[in-house]
N, C-alpha and C. Protein backbone atom coordinates (compact mmCIF):
# COMPACT_ATOMS: atom_id res chain seq x y z
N UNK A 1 -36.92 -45.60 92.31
CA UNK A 1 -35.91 -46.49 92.84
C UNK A 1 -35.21 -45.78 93.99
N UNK A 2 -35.10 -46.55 95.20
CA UNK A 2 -34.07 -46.13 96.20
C UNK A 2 -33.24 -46.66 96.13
N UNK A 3 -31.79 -46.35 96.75
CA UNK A 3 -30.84 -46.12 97.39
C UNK A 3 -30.16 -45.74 98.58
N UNK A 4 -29.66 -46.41 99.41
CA UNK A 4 -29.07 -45.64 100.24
C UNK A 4 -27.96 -46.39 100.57
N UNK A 5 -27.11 -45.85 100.43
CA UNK A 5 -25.80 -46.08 100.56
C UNK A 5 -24.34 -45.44 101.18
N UNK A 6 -23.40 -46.46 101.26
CA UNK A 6 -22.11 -45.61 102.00
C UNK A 6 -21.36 -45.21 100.98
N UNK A 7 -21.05 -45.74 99.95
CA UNK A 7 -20.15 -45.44 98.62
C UNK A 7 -20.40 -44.36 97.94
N UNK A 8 -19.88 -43.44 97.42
CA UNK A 8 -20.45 -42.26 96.61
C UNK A 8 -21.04 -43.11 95.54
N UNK A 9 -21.38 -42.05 94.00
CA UNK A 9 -22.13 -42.32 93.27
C UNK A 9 -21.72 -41.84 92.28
N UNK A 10 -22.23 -42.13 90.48
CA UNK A 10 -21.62 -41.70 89.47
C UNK A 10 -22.69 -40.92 88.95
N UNK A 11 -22.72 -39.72 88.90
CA UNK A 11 -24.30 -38.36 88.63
C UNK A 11 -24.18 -39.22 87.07
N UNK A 12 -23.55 -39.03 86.47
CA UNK A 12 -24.00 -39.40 85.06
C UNK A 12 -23.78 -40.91 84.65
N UNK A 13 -23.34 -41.60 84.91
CA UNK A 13 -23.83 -43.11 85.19
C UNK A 13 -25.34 -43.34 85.60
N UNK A 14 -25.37 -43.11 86.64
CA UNK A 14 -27.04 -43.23 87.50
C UNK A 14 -28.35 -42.96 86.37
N UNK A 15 -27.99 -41.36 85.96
CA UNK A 15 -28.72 -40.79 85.05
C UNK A 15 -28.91 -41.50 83.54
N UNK A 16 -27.88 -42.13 83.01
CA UNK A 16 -27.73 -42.47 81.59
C UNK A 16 -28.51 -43.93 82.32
N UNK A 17 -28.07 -44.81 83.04
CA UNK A 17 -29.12 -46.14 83.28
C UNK A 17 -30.43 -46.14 83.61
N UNK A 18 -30.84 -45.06 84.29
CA UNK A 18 -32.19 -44.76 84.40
C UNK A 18 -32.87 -44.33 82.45
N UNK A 19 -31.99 -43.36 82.19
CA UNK A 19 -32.32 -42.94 80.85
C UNK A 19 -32.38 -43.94 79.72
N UNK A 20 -31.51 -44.89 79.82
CA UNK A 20 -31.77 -46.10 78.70
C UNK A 20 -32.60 -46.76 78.66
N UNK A 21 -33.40 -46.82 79.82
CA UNK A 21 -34.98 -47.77 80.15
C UNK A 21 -36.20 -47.16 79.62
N UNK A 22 -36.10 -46.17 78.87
CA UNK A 22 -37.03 -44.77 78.87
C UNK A 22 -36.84 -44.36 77.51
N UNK A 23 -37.54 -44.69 76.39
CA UNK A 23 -37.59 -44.27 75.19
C UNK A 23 -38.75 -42.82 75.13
N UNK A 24 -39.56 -42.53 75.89
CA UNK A 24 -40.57 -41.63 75.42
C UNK A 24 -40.66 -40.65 76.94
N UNK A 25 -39.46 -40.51 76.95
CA UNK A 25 -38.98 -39.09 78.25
C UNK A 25 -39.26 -37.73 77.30
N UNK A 26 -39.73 -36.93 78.27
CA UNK A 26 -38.81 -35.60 77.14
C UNK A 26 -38.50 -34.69 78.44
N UNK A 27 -38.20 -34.97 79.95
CA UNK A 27 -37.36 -34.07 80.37
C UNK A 27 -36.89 -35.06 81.47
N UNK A 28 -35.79 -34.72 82.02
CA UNK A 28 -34.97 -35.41 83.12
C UNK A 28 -34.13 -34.35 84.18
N UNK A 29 -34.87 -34.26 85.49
CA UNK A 29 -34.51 -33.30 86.19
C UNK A 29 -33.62 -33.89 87.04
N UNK A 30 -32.07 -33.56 87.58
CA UNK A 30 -31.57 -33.76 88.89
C UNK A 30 -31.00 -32.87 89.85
N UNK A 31 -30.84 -32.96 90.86
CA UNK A 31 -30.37 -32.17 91.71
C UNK A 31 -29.29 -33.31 92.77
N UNK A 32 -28.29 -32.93 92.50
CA UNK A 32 -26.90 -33.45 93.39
C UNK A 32 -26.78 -32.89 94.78
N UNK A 33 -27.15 -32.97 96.18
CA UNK A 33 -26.30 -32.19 97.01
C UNK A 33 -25.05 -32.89 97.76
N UNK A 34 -24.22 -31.93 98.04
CA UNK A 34 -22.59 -31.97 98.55
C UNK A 34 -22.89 -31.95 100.00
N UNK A 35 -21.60 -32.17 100.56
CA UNK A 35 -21.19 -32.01 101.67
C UNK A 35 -20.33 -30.12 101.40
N UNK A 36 -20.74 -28.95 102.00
CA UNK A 36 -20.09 -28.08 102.13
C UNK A 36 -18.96 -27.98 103.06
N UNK A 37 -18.14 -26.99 102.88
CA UNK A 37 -16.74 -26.45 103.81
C UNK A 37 -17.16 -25.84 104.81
N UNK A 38 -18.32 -25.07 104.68
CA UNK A 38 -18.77 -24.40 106.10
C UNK A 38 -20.26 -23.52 106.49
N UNK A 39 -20.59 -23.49 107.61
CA UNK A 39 -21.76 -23.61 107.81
C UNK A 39 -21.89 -22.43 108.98
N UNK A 40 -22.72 -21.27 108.34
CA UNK A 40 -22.16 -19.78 109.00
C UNK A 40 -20.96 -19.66 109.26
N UNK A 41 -20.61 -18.99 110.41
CA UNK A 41 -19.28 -18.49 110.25
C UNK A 41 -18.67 -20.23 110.68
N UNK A 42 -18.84 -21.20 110.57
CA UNK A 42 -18.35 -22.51 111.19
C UNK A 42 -17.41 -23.55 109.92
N UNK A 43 -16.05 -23.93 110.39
CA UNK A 43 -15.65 -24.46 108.97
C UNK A 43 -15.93 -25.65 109.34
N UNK A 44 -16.34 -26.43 108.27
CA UNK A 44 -16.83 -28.08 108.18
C UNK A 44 -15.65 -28.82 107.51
N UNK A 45 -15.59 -29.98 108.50
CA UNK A 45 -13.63 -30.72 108.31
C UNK A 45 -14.78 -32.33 107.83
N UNK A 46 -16.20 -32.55 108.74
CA UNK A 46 -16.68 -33.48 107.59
C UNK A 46 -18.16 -34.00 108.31
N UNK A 47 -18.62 -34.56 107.99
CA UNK A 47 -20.12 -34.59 107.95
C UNK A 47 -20.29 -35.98 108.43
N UNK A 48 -20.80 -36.55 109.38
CA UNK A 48 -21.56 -37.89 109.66
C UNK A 48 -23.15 -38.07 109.70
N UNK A 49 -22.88 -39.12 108.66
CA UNK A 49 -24.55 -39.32 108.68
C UNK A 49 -25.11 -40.70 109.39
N UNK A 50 -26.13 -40.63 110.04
CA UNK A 50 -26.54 -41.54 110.70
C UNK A 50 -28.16 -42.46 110.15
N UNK A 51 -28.33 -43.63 110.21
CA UNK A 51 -29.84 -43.78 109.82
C UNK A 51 -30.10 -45.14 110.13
N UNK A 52 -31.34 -45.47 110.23
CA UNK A 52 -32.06 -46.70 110.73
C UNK A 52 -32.25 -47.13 109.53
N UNK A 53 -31.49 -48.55 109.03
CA UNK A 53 -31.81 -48.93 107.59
C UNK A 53 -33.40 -49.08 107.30
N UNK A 54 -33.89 -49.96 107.69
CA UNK A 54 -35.40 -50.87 107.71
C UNK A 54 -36.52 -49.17 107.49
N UNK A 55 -36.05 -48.47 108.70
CA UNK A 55 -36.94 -47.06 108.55
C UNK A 55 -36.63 -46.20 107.14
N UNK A 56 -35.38 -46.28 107.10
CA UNK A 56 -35.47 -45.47 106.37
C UNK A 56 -35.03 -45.45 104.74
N UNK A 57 -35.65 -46.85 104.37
CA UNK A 57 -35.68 -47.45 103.58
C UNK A 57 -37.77 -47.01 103.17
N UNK A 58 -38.24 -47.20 104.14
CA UNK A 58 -39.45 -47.38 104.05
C UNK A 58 -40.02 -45.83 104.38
N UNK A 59 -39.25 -45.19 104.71
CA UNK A 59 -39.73 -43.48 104.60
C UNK A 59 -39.36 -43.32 103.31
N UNK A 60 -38.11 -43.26 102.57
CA UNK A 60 -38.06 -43.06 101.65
C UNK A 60 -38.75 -43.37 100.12
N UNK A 61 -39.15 -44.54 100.12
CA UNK A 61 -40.17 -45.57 99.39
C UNK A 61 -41.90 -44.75 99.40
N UNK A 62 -41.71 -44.33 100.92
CA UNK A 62 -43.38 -43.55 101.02
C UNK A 62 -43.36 -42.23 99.99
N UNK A 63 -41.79 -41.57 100.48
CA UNK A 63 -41.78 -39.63 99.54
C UNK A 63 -41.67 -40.42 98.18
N UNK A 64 -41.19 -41.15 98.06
CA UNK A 64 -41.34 -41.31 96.26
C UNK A 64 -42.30 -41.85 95.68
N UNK A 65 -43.14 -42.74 96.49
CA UNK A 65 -45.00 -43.01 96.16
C UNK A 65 -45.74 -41.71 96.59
N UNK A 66 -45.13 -40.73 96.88
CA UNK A 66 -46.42 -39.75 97.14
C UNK A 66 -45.81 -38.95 95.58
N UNK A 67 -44.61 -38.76 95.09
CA UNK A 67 -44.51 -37.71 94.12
C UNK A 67 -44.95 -38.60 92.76
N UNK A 68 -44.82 -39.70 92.87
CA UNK A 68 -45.59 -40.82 92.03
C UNK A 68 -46.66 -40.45 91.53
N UNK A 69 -47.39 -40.32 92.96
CA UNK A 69 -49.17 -40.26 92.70
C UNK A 69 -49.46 -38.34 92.06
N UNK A 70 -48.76 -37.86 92.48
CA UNK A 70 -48.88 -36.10 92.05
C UNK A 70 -48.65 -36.39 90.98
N UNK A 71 -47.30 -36.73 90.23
CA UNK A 71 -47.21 -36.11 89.28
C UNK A 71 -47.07 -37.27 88.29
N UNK A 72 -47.05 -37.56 87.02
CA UNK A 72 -46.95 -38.43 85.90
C UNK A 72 -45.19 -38.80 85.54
N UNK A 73 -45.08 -39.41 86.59
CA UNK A 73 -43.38 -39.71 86.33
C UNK A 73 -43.59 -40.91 85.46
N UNK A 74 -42.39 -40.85 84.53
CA UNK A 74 -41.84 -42.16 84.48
C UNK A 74 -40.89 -43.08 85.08
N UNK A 75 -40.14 -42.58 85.67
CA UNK A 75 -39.47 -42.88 86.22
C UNK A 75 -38.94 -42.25 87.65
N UNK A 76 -38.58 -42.26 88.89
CA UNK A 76 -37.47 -41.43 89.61
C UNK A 76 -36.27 -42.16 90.70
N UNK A 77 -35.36 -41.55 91.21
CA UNK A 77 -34.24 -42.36 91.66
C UNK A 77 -34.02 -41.01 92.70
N UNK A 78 -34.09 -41.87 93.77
CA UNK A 78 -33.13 -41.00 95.00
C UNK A 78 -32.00 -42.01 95.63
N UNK A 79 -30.56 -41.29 95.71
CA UNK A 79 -29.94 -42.31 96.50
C UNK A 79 -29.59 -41.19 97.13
N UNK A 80 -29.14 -41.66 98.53
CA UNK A 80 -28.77 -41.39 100.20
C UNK A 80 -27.67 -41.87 100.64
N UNK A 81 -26.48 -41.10 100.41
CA UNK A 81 -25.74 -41.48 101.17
C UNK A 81 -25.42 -41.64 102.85
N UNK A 82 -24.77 -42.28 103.51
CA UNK A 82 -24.78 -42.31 104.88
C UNK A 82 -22.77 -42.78 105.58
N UNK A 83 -22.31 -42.10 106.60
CA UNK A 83 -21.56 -43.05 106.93
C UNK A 83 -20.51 -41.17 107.26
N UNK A 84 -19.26 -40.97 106.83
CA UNK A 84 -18.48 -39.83 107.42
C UNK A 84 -18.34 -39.70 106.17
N UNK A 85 -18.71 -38.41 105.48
CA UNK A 85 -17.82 -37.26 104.54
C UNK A 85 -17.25 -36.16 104.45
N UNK A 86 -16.66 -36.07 103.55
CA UNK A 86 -16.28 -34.70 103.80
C UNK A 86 -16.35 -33.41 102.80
N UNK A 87 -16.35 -32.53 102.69
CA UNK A 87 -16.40 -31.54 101.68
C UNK A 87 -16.47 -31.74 100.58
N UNK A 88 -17.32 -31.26 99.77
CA UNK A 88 -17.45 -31.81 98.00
C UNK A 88 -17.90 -33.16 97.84
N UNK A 89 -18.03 -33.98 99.16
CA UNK A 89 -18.55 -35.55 98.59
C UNK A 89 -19.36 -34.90 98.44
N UNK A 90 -20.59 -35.97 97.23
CA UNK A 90 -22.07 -36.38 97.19
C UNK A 90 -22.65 -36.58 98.10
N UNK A 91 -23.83 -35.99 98.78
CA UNK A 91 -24.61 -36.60 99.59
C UNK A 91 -25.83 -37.04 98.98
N UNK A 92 -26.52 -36.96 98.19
CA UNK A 92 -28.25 -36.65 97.68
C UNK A 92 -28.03 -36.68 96.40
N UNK A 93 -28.78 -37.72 95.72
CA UNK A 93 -28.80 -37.08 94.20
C UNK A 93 -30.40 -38.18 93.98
N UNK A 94 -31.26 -36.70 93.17
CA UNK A 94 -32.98 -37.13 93.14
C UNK A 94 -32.83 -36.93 91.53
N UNK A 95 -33.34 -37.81 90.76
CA UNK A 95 -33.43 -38.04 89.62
C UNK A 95 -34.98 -38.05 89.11
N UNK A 96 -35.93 -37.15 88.60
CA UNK A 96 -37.40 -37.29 88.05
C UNK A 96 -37.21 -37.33 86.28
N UNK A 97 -37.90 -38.08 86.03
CA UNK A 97 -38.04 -38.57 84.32
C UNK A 97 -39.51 -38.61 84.07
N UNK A 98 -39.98 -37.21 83.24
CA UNK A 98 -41.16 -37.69 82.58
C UNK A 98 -41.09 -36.90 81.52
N UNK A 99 -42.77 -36.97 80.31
CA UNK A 99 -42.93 -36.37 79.36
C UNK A 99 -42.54 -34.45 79.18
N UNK A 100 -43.04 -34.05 80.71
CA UNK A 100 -42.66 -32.75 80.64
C UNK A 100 -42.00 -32.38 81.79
N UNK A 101 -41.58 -31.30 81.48
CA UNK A 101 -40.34 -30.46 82.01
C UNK A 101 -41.16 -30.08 83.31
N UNK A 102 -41.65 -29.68 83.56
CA UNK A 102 -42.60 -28.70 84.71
C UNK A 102 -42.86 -30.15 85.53
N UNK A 103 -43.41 -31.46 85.00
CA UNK A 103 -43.40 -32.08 85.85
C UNK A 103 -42.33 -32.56 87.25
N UNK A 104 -41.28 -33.04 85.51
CA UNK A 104 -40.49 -33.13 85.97
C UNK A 104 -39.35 -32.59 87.13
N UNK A 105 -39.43 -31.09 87.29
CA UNK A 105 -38.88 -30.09 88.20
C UNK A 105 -39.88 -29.96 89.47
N UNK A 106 -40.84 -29.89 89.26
CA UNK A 106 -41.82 -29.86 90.94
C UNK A 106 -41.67 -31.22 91.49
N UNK A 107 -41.68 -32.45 90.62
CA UNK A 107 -41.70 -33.96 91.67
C UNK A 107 -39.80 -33.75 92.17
N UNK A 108 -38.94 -33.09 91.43
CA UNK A 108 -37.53 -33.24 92.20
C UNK A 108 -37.86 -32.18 93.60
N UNK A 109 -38.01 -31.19 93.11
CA UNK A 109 -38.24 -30.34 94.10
C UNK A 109 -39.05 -30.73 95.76
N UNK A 110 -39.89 -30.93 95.20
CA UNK A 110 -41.10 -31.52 96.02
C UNK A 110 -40.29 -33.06 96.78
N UNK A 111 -39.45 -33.84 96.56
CA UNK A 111 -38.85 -34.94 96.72
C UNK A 111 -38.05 -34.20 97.89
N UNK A 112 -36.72 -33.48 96.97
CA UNK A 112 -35.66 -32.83 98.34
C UNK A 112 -36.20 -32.37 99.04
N UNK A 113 -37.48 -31.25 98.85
CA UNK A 113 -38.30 -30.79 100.70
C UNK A 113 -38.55 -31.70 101.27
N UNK A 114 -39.31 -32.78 100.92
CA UNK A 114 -39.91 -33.84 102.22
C UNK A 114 -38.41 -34.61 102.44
N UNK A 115 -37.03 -35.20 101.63
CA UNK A 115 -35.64 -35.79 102.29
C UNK A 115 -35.14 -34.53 103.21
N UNK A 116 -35.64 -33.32 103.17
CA UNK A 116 -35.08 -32.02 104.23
C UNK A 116 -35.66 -32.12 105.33
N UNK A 117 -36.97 -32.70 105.46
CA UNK A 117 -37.46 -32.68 106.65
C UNK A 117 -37.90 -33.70 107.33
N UNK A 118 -38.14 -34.90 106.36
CA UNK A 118 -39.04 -36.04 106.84
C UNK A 118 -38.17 -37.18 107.02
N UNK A 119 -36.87 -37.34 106.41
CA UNK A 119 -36.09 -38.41 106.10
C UNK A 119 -35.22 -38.56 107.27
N UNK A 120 -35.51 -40.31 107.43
CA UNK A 120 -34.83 -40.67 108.76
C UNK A 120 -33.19 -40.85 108.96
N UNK A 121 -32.85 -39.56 108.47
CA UNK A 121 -31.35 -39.50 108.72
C UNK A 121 -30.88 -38.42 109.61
N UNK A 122 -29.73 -38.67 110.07
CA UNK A 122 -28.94 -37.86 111.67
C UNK A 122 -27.67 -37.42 110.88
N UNK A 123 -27.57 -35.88 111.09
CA UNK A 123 -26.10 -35.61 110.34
C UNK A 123 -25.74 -34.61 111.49
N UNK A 124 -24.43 -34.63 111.51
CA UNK A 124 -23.62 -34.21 112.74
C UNK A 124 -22.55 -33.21 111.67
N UNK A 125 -22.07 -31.97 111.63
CA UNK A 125 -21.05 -31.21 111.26
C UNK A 125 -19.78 -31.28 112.12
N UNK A 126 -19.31 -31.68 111.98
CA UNK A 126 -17.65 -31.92 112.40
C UNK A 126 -17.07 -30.67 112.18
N UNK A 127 -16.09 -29.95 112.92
CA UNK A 127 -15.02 -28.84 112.63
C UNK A 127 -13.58 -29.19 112.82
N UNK A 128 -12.84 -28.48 112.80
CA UNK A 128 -11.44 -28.99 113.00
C UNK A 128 -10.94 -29.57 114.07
N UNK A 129 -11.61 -28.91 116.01
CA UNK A 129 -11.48 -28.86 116.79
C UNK A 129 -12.32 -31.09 117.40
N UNK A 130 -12.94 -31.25 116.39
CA UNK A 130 -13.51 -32.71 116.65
C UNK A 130 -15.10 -32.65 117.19
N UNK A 131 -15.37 -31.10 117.39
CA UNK A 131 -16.60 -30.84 117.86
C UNK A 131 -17.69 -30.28 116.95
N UNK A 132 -19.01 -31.06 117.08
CA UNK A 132 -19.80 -31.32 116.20
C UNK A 132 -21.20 -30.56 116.77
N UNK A 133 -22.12 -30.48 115.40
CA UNK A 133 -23.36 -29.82 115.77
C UNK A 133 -24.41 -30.72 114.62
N UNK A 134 -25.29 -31.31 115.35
CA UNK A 134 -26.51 -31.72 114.74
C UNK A 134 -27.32 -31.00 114.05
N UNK A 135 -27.43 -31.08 112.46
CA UNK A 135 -28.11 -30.33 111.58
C UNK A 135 -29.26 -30.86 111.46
N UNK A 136 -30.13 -29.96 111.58
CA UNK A 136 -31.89 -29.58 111.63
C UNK A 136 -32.38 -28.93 110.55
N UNK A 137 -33.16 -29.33 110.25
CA UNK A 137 -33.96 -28.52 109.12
C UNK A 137 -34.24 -27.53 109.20
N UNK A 138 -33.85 -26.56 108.26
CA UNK A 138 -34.65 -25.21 108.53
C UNK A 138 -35.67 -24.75 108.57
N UNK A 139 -35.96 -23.60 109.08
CA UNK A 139 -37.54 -23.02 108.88
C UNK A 139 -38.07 -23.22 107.43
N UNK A 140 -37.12 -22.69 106.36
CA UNK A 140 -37.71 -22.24 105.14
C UNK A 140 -37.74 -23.94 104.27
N UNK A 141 -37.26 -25.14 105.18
CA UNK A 141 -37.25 -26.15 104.72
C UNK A 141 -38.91 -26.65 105.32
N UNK A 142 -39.31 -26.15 106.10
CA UNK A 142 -40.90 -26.83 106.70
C UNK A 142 -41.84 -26.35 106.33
N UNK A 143 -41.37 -24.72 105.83
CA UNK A 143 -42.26 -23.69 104.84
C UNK A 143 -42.64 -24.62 103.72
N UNK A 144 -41.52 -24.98 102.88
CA UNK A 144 -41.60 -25.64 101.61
C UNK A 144 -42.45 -26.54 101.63
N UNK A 145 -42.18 -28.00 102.85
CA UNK A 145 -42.87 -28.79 102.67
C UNK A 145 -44.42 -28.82 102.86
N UNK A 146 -44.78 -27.62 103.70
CA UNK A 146 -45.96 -27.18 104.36
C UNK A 146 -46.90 -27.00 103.23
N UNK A 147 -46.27 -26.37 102.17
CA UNK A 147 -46.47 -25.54 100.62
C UNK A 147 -47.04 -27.15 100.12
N UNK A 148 -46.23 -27.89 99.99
CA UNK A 148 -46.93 -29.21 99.27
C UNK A 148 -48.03 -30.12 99.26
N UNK A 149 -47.97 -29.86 101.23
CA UNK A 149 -49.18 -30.33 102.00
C UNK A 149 -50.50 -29.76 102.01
N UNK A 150 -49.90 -28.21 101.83
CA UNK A 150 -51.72 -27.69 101.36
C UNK A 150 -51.49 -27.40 99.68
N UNK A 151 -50.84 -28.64 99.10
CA UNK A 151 -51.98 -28.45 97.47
C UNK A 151 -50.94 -27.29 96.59
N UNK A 152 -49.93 -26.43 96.89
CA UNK A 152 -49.03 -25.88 96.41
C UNK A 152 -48.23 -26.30 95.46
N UNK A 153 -48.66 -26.61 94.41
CA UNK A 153 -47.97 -27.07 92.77
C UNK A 153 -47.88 -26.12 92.16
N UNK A 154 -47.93 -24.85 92.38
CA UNK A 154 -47.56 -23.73 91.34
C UNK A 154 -45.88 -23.44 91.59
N UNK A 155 -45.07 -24.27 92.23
CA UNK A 155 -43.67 -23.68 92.34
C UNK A 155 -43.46 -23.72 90.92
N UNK A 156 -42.24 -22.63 90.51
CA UNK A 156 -42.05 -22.68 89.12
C UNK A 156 -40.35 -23.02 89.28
N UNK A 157 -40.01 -23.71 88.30
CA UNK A 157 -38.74 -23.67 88.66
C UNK A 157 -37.64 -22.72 87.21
């Protein structure tokens, strides 16, 4: 299931409604990310996110049919927030539900690398001064996904 949205989100709400649909789970992996205070030596006053609904509705729909087909989910949930935050909001929260644990942790994993690099969203870091810097993926974020693309399922988590 996607999401993307301007409103924050309830981590354990989300999780318990996904979980009530699901009698024969036996692990449930998530990973929440925030908006941080600061970014190297740079303090962050708040975060704008930008995105093409229609696209990126339909990028997102693709990374969760590809961790589909890898791994034996029963279930998974990514929602996306978008719009101005600031410190400690929610930005990201990837939800994988299946029989095992190991699955379950490589399809989350494997999910946030390709929303780090592939996902059609624009985020801008704001500082106190009103002046902003466009955040890019990192190297060790294209490493990761690179890892998936050639066949790399031994991450352990």
């Amino acid at each position: 299931m996607i999401k993307v949205q301007a409103e924050d989100f309830n981590i354990a709400l989300e999780i318990n409604e996904l979980k009530r649909h699901h009698q024969d789970l036996g692990a449930i992996v998530s990973f929440t990310g925030v908006v941080r205070s600061g970014s190297g030596d740079q303090e962050i006053t708040s975060m704008v996110l930008e995105h093409y609904p229609g696209m990126t509705q339909r990028e997102l729909a693709a990374i969760e049919e590809k961790a589909r087909q890898r791994w034996q989910l029963i279930d998974c949930l990514i929602i996306h927030r978008y719009g101005t935050l600031v410190p400690g909001d929610n930005i990201v929260l990837v939800v994988t539900i299946s029989k095992h644990r190991n699955e379950a942790f490589q399809a989350a994993s494997f999910l946030m690398d390709y929303l780090k690099t592939s996902a059609p969203f624009w985020k801008k870091e704001l500082n106190a001064k009103a002046q902003g810097n466009w955040v890019k993926a990192k190297q060790q974020d294209h490493k990761a996904t690179s890892a998936w693309q050639n066949g790399d399922d031994q991450k352990k988590s």
